[in-house]
N, C-alpha and C. Protein backbone atom coordinates (compact mmCIF):
# COMPACT_ATOMS: atom_id res chain seq x y z
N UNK A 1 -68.73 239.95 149.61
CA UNK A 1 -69.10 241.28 150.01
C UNK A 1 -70.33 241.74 149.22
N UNK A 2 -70.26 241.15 147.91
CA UNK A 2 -71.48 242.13 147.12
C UNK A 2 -72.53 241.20 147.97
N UNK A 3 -72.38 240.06 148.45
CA UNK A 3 -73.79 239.28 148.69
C UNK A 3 -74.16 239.84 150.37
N UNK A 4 -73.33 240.46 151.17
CA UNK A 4 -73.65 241.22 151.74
C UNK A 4 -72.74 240.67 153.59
N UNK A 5 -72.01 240.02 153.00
CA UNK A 5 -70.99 239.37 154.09
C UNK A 5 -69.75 240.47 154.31
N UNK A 6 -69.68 240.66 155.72
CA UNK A 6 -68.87 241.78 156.34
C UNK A 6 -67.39 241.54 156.40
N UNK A 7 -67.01 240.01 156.52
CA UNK A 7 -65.41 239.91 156.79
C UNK A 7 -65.54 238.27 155.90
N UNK A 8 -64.44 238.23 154.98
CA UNK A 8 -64.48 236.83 154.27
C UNK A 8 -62.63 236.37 154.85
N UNK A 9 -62.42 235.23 155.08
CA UNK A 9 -61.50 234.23 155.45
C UNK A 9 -61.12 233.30 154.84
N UNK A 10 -60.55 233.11 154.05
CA UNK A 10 -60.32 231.63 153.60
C UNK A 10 -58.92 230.83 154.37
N UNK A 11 -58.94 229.75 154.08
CA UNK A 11 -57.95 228.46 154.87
C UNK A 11 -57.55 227.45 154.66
N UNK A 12 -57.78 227.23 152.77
CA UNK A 12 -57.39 225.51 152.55
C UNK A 12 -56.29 225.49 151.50
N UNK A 13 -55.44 226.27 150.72
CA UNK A 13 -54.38 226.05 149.98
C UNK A 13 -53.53 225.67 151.07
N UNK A 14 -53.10 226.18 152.22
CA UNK A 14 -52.05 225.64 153.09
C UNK A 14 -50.87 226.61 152.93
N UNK A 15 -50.82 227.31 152.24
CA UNK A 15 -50.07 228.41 152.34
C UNK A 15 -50.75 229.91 152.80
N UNK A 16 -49.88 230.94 153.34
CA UNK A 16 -50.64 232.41 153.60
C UNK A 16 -50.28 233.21 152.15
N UNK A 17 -51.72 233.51 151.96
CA UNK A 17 -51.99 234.09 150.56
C UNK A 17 -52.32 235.27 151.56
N UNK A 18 -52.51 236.46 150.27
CA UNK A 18 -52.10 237.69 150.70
C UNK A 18 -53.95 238.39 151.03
N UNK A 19 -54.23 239.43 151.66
CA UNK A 19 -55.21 240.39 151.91
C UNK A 19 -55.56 241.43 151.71
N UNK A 20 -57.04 241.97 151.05
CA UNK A 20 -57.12 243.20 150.93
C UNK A 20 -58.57 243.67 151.92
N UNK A 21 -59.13 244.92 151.30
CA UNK A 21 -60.17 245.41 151.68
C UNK A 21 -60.74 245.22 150.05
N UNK A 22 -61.86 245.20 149.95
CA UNK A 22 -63.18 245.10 148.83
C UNK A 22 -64.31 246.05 149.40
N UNK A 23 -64.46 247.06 148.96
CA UNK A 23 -65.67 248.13 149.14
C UNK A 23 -65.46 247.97 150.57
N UNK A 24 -64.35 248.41 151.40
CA UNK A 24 -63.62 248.89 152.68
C UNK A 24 -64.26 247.46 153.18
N UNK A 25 -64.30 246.46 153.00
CA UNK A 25 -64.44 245.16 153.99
C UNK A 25 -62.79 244.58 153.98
N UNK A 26 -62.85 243.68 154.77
CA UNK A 26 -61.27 243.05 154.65
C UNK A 26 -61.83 241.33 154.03
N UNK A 27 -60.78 241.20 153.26
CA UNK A 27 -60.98 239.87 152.99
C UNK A 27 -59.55 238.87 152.47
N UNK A 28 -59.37 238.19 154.08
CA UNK A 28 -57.63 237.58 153.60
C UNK A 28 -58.27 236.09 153.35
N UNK A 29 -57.21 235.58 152.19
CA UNK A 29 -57.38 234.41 151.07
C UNK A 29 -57.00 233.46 152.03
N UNK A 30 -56.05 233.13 152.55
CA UNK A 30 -55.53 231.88 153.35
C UNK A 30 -54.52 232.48 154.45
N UNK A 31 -55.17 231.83 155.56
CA UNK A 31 -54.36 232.31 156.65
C UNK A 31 -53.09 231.13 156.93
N UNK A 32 -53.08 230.07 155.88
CA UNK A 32 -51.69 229.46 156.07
C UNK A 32 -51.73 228.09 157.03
N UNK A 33 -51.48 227.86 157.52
CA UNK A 33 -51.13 226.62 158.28
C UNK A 33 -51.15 226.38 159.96
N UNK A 34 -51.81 226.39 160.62
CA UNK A 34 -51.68 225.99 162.31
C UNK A 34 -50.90 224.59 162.35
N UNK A 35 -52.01 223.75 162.11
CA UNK A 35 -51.63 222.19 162.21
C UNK A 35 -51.98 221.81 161.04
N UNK A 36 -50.74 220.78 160.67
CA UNK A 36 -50.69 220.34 159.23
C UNK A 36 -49.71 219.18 159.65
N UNK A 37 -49.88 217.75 159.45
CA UNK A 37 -48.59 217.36 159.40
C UNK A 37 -47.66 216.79 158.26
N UNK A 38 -47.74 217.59 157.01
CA UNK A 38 -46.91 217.30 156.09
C UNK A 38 -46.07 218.94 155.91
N UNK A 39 -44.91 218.42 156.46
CA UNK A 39 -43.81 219.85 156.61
C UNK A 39 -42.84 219.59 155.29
N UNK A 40 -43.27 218.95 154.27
CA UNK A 40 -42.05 219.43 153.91
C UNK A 40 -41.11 220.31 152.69
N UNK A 41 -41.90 221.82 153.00
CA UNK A 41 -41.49 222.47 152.87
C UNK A 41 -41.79 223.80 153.68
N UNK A 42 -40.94 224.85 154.10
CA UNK A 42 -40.89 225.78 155.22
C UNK A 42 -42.59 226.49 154.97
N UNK A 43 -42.36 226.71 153.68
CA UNK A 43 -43.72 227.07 153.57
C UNK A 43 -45.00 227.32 153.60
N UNK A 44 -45.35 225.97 154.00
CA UNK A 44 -46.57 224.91 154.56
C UNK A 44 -46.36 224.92 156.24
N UNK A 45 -45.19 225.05 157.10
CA UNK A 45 -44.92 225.53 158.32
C UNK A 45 -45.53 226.79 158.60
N UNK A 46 -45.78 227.67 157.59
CA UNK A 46 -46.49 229.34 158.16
C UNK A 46 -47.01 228.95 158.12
N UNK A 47 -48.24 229.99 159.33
CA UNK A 47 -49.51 230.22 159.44
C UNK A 47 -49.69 231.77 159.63
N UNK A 48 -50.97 232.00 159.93
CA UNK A 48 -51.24 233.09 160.71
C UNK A 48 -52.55 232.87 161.51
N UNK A 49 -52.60 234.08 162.46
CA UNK A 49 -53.98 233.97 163.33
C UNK A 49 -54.60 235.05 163.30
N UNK A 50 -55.79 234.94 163.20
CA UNK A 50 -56.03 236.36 162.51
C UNK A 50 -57.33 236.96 163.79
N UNK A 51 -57.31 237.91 164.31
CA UNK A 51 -57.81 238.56 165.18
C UNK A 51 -58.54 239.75 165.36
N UNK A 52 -59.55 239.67 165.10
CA UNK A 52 -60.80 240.74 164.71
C UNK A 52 -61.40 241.46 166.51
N UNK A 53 -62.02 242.71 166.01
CA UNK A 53 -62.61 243.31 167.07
C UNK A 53 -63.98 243.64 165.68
N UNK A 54 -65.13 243.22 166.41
CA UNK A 54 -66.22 244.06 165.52
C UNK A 54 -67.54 244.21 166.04
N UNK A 55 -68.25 245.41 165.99
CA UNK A 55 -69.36 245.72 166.95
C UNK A 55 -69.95 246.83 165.76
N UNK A 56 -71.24 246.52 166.08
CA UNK A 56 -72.35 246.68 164.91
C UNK A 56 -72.00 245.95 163.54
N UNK A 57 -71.50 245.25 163.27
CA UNK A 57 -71.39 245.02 161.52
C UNK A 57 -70.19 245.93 161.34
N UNK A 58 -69.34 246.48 162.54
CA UNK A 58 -68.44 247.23 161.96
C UNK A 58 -67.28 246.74 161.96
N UNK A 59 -65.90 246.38 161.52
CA UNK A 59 -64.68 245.84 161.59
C UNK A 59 -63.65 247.26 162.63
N UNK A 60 -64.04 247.30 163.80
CA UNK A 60 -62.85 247.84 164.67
C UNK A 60 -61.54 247.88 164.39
N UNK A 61 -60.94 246.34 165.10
CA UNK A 61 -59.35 246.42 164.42
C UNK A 61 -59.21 244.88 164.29
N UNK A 62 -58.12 244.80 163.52
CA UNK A 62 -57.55 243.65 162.71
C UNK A 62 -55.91 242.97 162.88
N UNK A 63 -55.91 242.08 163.09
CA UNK A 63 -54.25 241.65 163.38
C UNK A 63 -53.90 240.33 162.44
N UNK A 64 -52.90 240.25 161.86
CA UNK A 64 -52.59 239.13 161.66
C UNK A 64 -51.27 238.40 162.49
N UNK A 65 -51.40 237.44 163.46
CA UNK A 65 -49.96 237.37 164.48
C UNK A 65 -49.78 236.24 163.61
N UNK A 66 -48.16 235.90 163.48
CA UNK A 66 -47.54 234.92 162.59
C UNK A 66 -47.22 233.45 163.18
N UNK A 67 -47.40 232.62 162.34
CA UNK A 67 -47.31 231.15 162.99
C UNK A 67 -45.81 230.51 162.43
N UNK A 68 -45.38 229.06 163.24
CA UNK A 68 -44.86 228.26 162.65
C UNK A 68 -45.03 226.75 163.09
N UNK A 69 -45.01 225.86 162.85
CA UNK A 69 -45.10 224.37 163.15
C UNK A 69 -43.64 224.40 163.73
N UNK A 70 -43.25 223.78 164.34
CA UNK A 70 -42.31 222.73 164.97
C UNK A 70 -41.92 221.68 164.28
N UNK A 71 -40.53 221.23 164.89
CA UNK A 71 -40.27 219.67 164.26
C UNK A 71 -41.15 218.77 164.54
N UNK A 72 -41.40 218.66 165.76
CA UNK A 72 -42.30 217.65 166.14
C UNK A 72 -43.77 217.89 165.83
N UNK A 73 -43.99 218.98 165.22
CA UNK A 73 -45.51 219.06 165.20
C UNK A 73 -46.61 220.76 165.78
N UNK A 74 -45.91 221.20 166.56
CA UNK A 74 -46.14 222.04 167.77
C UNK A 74 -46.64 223.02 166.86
N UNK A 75 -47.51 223.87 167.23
CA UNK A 75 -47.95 225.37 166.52
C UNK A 75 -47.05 226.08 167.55
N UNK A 76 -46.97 227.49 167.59
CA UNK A 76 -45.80 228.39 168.13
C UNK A 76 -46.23 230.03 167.27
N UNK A 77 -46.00 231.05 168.16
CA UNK A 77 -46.50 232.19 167.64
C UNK A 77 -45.40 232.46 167.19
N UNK A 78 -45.05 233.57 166.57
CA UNK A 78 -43.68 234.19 166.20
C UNK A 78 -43.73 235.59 166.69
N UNK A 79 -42.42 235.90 166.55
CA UNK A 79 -42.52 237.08 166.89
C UNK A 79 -43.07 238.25 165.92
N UNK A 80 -43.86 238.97 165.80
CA UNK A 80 -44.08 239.87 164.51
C UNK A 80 -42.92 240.73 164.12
């Protein structure tokens, strides 16, 4: 944000780490897991999907909808 970036994302611990705002920007650490195929622990099964609206440089609205892997593999939304 100080370098002048409007929305920051991160995605590689493999777990969903948590989100804030920084000088009113949003910036979530790890959105967790879609496809991964080492399950074994429930943990590494979350994900999230994260869903922006933004027009001018401005952040509209924001969602995070919740994930899980499958036995076999499958991504799958959850219910919020």
């Amino acid at each position: 944000m100080d370098a002048g970036a409007d929305l920051v994302v991160g995605a590689h611990p493999h777990v969903i780490e948590p989100h804030e705002f920084y000088k009113g920007k949003l910036i979530v650490y790890s959105l967790g897991n879609f496809v991964f195929d080492n399950m074994y622990e429930e943990v590494v099964r979350r994900g999230t999907i994260l869903t922006v609206s933004i027009q001018k440089r401005q952040l509209l609205t924001w969602k995070l909808l919740p994930t899980r892997i499958g036995d076999w593999g499958e991504p799958s939304l959850l219910q919020p």
